[in-house]
Protein backbone atom coordinates (compact mmCIF):
# COMPACT_ATOMS: atom_id res chain seq x y z
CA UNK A 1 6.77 -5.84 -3.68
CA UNK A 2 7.60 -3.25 -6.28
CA UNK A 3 8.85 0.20 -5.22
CA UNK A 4 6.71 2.78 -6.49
CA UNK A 5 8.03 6.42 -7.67
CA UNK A 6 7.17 9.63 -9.01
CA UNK A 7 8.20 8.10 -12.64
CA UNK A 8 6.23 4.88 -12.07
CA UNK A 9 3.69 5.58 -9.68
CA UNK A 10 0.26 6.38 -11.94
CA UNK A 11 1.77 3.31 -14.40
CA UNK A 12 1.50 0.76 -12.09
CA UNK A 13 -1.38 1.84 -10.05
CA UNK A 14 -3.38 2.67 -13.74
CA UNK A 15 -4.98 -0.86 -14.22
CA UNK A 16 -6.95 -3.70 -11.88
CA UNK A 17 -6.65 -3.97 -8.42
CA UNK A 18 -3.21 -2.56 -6.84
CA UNK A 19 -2.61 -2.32 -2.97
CA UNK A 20 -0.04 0.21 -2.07
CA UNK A 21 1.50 0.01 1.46
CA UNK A 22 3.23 3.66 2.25
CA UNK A 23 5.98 2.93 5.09
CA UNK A 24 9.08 4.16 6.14
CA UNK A 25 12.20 2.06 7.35
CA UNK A 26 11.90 3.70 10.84
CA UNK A 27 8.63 2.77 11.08
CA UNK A 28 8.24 -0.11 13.71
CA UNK A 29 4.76 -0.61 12.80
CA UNK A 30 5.61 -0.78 8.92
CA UNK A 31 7.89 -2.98 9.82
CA UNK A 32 5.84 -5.39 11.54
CA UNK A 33 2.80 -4.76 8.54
CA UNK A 34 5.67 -6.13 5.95
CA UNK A 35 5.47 -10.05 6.42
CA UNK A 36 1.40 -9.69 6.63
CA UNK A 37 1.64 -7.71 2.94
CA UNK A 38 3.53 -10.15 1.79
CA UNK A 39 1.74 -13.00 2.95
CA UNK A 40 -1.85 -11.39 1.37
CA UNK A 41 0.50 -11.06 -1.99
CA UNK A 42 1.00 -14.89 -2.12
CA UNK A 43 -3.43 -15.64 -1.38
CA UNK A 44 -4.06 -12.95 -4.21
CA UNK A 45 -2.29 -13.14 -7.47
CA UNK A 46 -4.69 -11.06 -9.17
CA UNK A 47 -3.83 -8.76 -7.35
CA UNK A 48 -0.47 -6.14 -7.57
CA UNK A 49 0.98 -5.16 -4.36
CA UNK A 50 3.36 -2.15 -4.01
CA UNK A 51 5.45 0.24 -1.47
CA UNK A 52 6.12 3.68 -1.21
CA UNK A 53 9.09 4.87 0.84
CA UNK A 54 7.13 8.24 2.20
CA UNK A 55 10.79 9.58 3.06
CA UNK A 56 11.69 9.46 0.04
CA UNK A 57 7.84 10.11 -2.18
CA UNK A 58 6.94 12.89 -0.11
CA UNK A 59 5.32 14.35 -3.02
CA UNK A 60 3.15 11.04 -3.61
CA UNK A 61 2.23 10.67 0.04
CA UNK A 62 1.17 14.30 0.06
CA UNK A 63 -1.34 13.61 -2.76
CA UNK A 64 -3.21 10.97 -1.16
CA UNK A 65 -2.95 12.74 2.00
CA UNK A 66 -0.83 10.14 4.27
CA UNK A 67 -0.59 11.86 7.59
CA UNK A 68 0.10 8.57 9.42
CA UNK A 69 2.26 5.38 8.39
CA UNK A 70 1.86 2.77 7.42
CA UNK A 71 -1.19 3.42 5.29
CA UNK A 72 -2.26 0.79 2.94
CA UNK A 73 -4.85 1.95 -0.25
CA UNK A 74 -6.56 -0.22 -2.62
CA UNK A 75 -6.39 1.02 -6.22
CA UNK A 76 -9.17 0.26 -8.86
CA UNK A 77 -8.35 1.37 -12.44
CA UNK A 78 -6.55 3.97 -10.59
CA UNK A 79 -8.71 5.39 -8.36
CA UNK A 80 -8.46 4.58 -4.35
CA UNK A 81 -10.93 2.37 -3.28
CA UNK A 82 -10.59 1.66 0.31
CA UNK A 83 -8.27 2.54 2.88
CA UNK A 84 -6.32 1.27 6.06
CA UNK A 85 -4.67 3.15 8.53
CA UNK A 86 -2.18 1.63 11.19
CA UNK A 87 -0.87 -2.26 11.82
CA UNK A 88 -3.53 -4.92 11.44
CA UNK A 89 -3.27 -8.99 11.39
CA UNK A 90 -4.02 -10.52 7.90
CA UNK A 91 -8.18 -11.13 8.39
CA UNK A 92 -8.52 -7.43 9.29
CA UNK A 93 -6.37 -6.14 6.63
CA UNK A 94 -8.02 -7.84 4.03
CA UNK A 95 -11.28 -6.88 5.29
CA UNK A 96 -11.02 -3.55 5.12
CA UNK A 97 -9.33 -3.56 1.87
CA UNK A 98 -12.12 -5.24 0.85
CA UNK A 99 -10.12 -8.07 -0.67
């Protein structure tokens, strides 16, 4: 999954459907969300899965108002779609993506 920044952050979120997963490496629960993100990035090719370290983005988590990690947002065309809060198995993630 691609590491999102200030310099790259509206670029790769700008077109289709991107899920970004905001996580820190002391993050137990990021941790454990990892292999399930990566696991819904192999069912769904169309679409673009990314990261943001909130450590070091604080500026981009601010924005979309993360207050709790990890946080995973769907992006349409660039605009968040749909929201998840908080470790979830694979079914439930996806639900509530709405992938």
């Amino acid at each position: 999954m691609k590491e999102l920044d200030l310099n790259n952050f509206k670029t790769e979120t700008a077109n289709g459907s991107v899920v970004v997963d905001f996580w820190a490496g002391w993050c137990g629960p990021c941790r454990m969300l990892a292999p399930v993100l990566e696991e819904l990035a192999a069912e769904k090719p169309d679409v673009k899965f990314c990261k943001v370290n909130v450590d070091e983005q604080s500026d981009i988590a601010a924005a979309f108002g993360i207050s709790s990690i990890p946080t995973v947002i769907r992006f349409e065309n660039g605009k968040p779609v749909a929201r998840h809060v908080g470790y979830a198995q694979k079914a439930d993630l996806a639900r509530g993506l709405g992938l």
